[in-house]
N, C-alpha and C. Protein backbone atom coordinates (compact mmCIF):
# COMPACT_ATOMS: atom_id res chain seq x y z
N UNK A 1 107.81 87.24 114.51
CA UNK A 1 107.10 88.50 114.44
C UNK A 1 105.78 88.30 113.68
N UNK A 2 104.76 87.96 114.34
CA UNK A 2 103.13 88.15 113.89
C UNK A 2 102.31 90.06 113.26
N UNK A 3 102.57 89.80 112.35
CA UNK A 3 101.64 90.78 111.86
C UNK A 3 100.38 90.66 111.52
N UNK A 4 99.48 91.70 111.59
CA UNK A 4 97.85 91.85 110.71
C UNK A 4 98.14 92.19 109.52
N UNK A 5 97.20 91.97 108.58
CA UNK A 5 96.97 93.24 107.88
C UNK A 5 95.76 93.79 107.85
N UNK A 6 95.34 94.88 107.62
CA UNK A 6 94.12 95.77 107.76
C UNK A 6 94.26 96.66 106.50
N UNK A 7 93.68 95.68 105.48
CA UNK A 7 93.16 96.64 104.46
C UNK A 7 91.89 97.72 104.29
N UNK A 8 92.30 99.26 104.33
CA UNK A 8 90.89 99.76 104.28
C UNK A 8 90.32 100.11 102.62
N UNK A 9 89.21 99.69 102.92
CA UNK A 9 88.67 100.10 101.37
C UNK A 9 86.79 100.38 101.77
N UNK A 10 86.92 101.64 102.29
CA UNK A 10 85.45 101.79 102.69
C UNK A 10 85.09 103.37 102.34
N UNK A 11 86.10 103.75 101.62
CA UNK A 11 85.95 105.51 101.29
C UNK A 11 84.91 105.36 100.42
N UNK A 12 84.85 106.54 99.68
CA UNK A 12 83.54 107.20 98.89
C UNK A 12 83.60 107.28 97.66
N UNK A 13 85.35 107.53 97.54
CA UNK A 13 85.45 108.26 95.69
C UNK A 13 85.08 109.56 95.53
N UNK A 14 84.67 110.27 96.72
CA UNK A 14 83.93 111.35 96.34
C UNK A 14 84.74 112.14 95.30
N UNK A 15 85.90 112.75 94.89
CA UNK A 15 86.80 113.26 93.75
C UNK A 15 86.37 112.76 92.43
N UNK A 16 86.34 111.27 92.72
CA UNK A 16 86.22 110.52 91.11
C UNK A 16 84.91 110.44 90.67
N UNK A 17 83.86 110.49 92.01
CA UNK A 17 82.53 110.54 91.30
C UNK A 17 81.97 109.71 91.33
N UNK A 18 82.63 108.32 91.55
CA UNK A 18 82.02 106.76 91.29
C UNK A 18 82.75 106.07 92.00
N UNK A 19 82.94 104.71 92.42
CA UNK A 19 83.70 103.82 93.29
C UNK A 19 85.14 103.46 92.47
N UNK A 20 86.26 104.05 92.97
CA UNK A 20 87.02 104.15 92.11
C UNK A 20 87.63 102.83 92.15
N UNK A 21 87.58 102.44 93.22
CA UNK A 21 88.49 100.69 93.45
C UNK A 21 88.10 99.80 92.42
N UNK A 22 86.39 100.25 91.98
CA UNK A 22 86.38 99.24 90.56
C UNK A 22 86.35 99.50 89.43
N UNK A 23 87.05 100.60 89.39
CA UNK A 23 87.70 100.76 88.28
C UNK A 23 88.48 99.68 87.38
N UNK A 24 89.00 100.05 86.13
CA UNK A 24 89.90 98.80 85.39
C UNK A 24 91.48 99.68 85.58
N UNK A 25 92.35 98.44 85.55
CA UNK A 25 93.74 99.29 85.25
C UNK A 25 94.31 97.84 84.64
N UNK A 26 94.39 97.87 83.49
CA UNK A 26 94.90 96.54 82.66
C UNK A 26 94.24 95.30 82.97
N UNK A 27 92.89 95.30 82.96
CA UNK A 27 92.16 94.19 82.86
C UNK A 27 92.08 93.83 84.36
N UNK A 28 92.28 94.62 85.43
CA UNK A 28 92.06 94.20 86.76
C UNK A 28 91.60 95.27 87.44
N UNK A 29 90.61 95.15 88.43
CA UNK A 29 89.90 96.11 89.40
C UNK A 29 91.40 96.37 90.33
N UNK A 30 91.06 97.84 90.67
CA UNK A 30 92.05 98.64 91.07
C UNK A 30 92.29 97.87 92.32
N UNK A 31 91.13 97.53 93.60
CA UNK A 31 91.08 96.83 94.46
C UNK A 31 91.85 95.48 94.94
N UNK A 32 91.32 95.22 93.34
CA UNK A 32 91.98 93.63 93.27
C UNK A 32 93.90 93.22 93.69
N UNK A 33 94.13 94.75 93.07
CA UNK A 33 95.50 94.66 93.06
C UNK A 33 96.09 94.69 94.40
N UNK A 34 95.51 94.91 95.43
CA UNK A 34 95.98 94.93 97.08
C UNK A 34 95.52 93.85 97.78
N UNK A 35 94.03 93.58 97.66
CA UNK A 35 93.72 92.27 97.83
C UNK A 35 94.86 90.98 97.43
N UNK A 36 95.13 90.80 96.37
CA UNK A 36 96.21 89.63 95.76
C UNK A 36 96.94 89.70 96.28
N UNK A 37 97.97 91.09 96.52
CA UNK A 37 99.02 90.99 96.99
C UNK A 37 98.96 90.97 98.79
N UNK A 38 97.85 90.85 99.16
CA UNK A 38 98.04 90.54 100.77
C UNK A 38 97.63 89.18 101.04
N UNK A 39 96.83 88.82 99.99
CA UNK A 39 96.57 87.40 99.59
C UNK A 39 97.79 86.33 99.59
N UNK A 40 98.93 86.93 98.68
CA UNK A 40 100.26 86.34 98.50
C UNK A 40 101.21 86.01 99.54
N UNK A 41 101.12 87.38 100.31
CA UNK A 41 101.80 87.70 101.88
C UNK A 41 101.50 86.82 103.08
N UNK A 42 102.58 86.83 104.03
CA UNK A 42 102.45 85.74 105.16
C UNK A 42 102.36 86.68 106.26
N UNK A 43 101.00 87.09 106.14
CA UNK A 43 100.85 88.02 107.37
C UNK A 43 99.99 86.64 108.45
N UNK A 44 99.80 86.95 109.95
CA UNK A 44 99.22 86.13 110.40
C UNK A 44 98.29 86.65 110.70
N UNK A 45 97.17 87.44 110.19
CA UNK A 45 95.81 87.62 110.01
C UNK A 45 95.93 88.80 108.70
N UNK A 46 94.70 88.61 107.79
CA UNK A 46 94.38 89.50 106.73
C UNK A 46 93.01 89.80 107.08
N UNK A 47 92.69 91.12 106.88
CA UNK A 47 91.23 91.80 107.28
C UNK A 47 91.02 92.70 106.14
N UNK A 48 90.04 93.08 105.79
CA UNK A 48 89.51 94.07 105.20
C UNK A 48 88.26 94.64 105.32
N UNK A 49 88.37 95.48 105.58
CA UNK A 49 86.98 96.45 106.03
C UNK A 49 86.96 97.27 104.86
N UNK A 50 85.14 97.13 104.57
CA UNK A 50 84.63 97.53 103.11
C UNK A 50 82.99 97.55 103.65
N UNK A 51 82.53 98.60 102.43
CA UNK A 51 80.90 99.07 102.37
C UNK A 51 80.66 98.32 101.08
N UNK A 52 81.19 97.81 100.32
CA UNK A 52 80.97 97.18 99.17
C UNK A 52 81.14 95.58 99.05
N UNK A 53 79.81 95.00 98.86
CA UNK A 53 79.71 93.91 98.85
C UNK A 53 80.45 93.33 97.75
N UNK A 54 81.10 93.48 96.58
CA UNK A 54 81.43 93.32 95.60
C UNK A 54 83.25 92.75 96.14
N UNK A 55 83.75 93.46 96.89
CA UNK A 55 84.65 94.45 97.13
C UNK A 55 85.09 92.70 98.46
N UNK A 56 83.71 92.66 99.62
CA UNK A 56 83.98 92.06 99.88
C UNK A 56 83.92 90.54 99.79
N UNK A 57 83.23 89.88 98.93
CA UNK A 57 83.02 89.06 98.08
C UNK A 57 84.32 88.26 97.60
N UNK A 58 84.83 88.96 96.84
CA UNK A 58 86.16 89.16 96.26
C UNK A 58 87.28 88.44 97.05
N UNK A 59 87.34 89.04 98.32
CA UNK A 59 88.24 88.62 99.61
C UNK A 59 88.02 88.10 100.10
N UNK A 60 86.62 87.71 100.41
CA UNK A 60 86.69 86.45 100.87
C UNK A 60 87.00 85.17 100.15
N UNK A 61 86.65 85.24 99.11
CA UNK A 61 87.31 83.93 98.66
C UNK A 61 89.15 84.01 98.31
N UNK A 62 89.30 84.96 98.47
CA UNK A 62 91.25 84.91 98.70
C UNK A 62 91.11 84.67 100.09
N UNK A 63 90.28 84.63 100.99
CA UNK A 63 90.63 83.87 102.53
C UNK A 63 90.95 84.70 103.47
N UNK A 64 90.63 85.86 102.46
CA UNK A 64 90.71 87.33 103.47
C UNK A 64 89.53 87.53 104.25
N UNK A 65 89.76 88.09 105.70
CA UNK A 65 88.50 87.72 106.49
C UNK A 65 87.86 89.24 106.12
N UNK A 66 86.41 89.20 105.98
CA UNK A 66 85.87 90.94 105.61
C UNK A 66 84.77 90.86 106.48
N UNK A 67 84.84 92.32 106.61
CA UNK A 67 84.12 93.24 107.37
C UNK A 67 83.46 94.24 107.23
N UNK A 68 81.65 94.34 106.93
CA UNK A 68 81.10 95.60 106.49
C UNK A 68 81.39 96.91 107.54
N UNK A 69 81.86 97.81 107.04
CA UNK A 69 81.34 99.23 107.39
C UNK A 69 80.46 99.86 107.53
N UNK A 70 79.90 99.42 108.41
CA UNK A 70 78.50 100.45 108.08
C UNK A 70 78.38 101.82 108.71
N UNK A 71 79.59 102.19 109.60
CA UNK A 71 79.65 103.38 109.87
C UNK A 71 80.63 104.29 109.05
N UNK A 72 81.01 103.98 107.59
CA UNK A 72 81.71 104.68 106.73
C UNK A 72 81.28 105.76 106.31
N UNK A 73 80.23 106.40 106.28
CA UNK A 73 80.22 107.94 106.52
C UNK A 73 81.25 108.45 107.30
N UNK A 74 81.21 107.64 109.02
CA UNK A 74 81.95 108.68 109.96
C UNK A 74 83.76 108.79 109.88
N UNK A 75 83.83 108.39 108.83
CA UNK A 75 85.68 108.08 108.21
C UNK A 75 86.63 107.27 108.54
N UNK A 76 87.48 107.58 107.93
CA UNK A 76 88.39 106.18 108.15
C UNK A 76 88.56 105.96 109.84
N UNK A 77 88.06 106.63 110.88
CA UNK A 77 88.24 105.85 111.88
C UNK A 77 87.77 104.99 112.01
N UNK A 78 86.41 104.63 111.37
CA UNK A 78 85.87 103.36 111.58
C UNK A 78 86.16 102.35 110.98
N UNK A 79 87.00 102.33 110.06
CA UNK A 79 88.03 101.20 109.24
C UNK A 79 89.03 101.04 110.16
N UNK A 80 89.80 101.69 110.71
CA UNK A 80 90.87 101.26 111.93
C UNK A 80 90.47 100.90 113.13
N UNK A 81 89.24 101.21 113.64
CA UNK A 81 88.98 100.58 114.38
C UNK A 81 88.22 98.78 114.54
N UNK A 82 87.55 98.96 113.03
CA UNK A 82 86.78 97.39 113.01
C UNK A 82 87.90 96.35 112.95
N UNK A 83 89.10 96.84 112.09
CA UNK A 83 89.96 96.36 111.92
C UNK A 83 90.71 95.58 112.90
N UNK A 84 91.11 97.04 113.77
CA UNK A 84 92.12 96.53 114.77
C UNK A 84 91.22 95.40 116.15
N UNK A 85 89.70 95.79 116.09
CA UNK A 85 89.28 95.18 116.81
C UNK A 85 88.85 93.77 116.50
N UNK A 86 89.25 93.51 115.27
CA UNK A 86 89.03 92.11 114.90
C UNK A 86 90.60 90.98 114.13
N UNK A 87 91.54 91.83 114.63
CA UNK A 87 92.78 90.91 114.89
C UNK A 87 93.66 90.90 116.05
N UNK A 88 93.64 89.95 115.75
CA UNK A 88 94.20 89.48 117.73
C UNK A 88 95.54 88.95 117.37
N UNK A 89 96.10 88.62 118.51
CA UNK A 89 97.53 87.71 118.62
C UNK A 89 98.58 88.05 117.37
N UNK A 90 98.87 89.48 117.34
CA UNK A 90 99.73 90.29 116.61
C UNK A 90 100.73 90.78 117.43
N UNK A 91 101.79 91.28 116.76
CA UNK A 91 102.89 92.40 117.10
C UNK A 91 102.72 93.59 116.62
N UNK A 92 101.53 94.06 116.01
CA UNK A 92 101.73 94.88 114.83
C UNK A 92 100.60 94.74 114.05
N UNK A 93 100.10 96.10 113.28
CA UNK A 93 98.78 95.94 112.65
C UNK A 93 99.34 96.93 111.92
N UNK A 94 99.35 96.52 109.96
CA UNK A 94 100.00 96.92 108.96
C UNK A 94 98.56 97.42 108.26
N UNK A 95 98.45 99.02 108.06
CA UNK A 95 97.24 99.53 107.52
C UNK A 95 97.47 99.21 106.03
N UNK A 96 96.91 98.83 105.52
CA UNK A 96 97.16 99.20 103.63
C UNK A 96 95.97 100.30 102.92
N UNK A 97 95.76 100.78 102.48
CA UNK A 97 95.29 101.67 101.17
C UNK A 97 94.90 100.68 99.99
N UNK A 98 93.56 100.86 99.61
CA UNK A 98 93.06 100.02 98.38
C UNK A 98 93.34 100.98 97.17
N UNK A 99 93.90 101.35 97.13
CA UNK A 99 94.00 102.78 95.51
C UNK A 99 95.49 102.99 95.27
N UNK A 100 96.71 102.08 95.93
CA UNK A 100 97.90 102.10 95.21
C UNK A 100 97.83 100.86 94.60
N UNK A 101 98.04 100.54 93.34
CA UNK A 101 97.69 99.38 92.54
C UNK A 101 99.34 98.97 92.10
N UNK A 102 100.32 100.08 92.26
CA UNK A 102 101.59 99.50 91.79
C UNK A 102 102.39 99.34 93.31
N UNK A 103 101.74 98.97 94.26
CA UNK A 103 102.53 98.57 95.78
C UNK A 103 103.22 96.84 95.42
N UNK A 104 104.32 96.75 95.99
CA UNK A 104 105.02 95.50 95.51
C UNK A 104 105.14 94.60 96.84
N UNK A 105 105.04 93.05 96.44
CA UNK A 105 105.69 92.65 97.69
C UNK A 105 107.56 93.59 98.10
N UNK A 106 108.09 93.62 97.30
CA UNK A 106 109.40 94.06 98.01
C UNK A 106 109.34 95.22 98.83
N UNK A 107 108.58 95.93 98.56
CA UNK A 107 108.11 97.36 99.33
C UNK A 107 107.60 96.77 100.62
N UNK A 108 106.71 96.15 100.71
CA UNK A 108 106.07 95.19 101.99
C UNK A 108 107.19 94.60 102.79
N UNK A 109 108.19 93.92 102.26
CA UNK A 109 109.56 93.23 102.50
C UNK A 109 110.08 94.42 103.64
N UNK A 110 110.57 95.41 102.64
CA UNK A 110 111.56 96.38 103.23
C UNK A 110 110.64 96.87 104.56
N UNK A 111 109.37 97.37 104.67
CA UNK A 111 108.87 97.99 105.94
C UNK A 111 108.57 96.78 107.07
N UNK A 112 108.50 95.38 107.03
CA UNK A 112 108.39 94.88 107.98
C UNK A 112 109.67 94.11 108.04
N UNK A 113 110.59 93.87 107.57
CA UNK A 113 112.16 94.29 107.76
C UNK A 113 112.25 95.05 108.85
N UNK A 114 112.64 96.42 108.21
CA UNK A 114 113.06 97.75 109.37
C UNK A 114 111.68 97.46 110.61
N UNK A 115 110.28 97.06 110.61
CA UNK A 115 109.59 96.92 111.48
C UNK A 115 110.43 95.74 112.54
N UNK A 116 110.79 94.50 112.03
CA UNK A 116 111.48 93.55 112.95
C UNK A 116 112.64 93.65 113.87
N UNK A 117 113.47 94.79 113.20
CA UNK A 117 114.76 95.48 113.56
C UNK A 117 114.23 96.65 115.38
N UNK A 118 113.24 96.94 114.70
CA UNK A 118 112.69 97.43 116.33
C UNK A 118 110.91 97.95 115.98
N UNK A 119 110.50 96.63 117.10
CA UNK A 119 108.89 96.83 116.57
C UNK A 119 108.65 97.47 117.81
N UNK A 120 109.24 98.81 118.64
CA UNK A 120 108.58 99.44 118.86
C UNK A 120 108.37 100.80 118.55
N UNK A 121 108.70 100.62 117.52
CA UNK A 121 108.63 102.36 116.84
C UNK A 121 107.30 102.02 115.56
N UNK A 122 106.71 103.26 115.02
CA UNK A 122 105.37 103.13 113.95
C UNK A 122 106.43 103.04 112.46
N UNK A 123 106.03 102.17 111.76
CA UNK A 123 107.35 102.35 110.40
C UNK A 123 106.32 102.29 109.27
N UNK A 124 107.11 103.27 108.45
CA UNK A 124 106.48 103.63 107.21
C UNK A 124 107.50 103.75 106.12
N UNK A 125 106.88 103.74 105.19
CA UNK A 125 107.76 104.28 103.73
C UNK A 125 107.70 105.30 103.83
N UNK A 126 109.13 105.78 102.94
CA UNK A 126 109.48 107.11 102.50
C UNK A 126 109.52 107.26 100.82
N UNK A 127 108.77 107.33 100.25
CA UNK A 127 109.07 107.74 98.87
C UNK A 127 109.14 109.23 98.42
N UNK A 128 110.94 109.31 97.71
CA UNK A 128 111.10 110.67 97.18
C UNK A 128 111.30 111.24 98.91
N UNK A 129 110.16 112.05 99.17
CA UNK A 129 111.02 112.79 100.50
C UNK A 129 109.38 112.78 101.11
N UNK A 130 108.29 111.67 101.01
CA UNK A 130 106.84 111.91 101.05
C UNK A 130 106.78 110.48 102.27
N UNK A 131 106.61 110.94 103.26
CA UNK A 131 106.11 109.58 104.15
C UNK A 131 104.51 109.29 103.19
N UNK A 132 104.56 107.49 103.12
CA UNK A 132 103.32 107.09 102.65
C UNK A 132 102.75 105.50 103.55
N UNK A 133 102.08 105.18 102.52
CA UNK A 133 101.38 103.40 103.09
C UNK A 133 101.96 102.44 102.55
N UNK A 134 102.43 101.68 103.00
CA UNK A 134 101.35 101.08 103.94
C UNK A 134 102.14 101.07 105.09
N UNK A 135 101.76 101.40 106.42
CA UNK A 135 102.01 101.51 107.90
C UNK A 135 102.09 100.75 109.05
N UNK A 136 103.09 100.11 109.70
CA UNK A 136 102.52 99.23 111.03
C UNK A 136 102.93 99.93 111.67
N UNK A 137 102.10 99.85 112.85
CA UNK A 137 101.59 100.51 114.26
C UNK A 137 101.94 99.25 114.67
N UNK A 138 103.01 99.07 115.76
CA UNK A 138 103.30 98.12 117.36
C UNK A 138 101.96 98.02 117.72
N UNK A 139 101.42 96.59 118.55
CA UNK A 139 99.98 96.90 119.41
C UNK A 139 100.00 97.78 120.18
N UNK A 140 100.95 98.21 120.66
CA UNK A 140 100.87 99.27 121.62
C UNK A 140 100.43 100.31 121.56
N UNK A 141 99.97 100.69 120.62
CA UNK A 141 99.02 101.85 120.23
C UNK A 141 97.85 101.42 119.77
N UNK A 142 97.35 99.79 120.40
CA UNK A 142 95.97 99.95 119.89
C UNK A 142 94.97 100.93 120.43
N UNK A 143 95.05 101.09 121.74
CA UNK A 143 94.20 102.44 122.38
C UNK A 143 94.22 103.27 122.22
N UNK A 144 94.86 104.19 121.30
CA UNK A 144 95.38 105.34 121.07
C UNK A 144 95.21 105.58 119.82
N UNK A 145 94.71 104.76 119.14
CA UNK A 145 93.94 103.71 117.27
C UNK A 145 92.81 103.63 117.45
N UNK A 146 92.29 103.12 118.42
CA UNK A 146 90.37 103.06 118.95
C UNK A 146 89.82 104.49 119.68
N UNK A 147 91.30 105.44 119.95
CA UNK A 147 90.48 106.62 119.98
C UNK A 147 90.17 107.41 118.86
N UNK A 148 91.11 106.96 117.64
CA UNK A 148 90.40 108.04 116.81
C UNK A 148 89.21 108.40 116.06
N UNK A 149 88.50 109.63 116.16
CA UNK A 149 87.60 110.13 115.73
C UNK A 149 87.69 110.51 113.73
N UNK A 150 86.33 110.22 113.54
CA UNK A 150 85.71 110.78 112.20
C UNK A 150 86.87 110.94 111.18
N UNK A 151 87.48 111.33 110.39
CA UNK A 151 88.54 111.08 109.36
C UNK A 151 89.68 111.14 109.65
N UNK A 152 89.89 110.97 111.41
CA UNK A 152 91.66 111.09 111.72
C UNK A 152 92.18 109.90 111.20
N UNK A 153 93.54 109.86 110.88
CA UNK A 153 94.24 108.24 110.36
C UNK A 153 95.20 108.60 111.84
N UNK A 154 95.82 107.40 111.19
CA UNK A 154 96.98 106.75 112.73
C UNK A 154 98.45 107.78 112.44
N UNK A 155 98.17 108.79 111.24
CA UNK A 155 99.17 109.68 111.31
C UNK A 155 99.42 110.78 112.80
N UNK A 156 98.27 111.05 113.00
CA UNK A 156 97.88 111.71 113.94
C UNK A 156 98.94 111.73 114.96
N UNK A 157 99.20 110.02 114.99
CA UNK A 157 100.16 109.78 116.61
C UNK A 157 101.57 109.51 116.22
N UNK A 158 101.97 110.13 115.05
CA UNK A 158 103.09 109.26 114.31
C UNK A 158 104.09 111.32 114.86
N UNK A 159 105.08 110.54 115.34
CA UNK A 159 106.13 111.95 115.68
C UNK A 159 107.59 111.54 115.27
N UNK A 160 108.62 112.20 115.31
CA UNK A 160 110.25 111.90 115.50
C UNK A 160 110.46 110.57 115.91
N UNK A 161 110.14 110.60 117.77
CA UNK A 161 110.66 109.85 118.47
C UNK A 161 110.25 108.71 118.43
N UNK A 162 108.90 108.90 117.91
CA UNK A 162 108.15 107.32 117.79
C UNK A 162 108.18 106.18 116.72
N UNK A 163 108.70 106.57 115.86
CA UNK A 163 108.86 106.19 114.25
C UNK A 163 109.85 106.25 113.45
N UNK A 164 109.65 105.45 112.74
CA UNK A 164 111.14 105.08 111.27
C UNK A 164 110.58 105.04 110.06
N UNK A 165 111.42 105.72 109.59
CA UNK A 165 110.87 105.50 108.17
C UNK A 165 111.74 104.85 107.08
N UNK A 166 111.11 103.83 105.80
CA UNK A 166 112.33 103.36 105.39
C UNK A 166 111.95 103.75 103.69
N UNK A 167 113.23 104.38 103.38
CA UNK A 167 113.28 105.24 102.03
C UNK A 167 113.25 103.65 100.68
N UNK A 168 111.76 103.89 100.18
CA UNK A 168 111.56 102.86 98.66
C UNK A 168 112.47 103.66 97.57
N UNK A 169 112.72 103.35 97.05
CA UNK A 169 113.40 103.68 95.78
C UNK A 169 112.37 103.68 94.46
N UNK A 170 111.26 103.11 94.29
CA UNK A 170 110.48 102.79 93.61
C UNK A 170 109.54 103.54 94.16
N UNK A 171 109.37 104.88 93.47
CA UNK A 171 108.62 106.25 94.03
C UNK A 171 107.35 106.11 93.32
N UNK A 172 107.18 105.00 92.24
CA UNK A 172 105.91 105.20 91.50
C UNK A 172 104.96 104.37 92.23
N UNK A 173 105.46 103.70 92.95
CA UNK A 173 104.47 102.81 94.16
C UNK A 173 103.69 103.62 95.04
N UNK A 174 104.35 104.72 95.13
CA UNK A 174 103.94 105.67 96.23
C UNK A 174 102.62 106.52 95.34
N UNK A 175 101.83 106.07 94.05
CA UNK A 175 101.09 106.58 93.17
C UNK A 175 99.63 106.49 93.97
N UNK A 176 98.89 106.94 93.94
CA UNK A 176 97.47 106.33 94.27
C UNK A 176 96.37 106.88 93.39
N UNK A 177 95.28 106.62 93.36
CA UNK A 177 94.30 106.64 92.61
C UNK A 177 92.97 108.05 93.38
N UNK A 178 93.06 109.06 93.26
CA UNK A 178 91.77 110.13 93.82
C UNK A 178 90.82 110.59 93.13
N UNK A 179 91.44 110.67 91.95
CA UNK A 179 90.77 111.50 90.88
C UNK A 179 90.92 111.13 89.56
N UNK A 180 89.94 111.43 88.36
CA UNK A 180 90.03 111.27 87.17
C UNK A 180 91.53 111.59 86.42
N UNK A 181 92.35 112.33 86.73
CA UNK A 181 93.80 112.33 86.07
C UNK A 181 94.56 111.85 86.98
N UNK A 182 94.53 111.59 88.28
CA UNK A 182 94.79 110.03 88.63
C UNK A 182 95.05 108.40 87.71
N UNK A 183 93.65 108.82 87.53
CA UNK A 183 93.40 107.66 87.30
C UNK A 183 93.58 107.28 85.49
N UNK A 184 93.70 108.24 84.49
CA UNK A 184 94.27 108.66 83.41
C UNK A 184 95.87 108.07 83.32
N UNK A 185 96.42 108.63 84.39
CA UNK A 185 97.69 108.68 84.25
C UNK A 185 98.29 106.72 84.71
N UNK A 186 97.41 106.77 85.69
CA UNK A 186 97.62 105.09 86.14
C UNK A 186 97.13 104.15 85.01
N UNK A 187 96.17 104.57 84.10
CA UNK A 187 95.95 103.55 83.22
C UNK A 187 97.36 103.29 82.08
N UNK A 188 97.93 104.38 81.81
CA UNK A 188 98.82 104.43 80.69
C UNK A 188 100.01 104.06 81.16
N UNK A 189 100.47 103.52 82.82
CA UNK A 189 101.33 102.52 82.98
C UNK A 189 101.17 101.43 83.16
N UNK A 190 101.79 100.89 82.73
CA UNK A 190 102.12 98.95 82.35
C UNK A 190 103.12 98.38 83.90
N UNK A 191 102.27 97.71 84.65
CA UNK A 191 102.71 97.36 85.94
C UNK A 191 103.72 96.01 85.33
């Protein structure tokens, strides 16, 4: 089973005011912390699509292949799409989120697990009773991924019949970073 990964990190911060991914959270950029850990992972392609040279800099030298945004005004569709259009020879294209900093490999484990068990359904985490990220989409919905418009995500196509979800137990993973008491509250835990 060949997976991508498609890290997006091309948002705005607009909530926080400033680029929140470079932020600090115990002596490490918030960013950094998803980068490494897809770095670590045996996916058979790593991507990241980013407006920040800093951001992509970074990943490339973890061997992560990057990709400017330059249509990141028009929203995260254009992160799923540069993405998906620049990994090939997959089963599966696993979105990640740059702003959960406490995501674990075992969390990664468990969703492409239940993904191998039947990769044709969309599988996600369940934390607490909250579908979250990180997500693989079967290729089979790459066309249906390159249609979306201006800030739709790949939730859009996600229903009952099409999808599984697999319940983390480790609900603080499911944390992310938007805003200044966000980001308050993420500093004062110890990963």
């Amino acid at each position: 089973m060949k997976l991508g990964a498609i890290i997006m990190a091309s948002g705005f911060s607009r909530r926080m005011g400033e680029n929140k991914l470079k932020l600090n959270i115990n002596n490490k950029k918030i960013f950094e912390y998803t980068v490494d850990l897809i770095y670590k992972y045996d996916f058979k392609d790593k991507i990241i699509v980013s407006n920040d040279e800093e951001i992509i800099r970074y990943s490339q030298e973890k061997g992560i292949r990057a990709y400017k945004n330059k249509n990141a005004i028009v929203g995260k569709s254009e992160s799923i799409k540069i993405g998906i259009s620049n990994t090939q020879n997959v089963d599966g294209y696993m979105f990640f989120v740059c702003d959960q900093p406490f995501l674990s490999v075992e969390t990664i484990d468990e969703i492409v697990s239940k993904f191998k068990k039947n990769n044709k359904l969309i599988t996600y985490p369940v934390y607490g009773n909250k579908m979250g990220t990180p997500v693989i989409f079967p290729t089979k919905y790459k066309d249906e991924l390159l249609k979306l418009s201006f800030d739709e995500g790949g939730v859009k196509l996600i229903d009952k019949e099409n999808s599984q979800g697999v319940l983390i137990e480790r609900e603080y993973e499911y944390f992310d970073i938007d805003d200044k008491e966000d980001y308050r509250i993420a500093v004062k835990y110890e990963k």
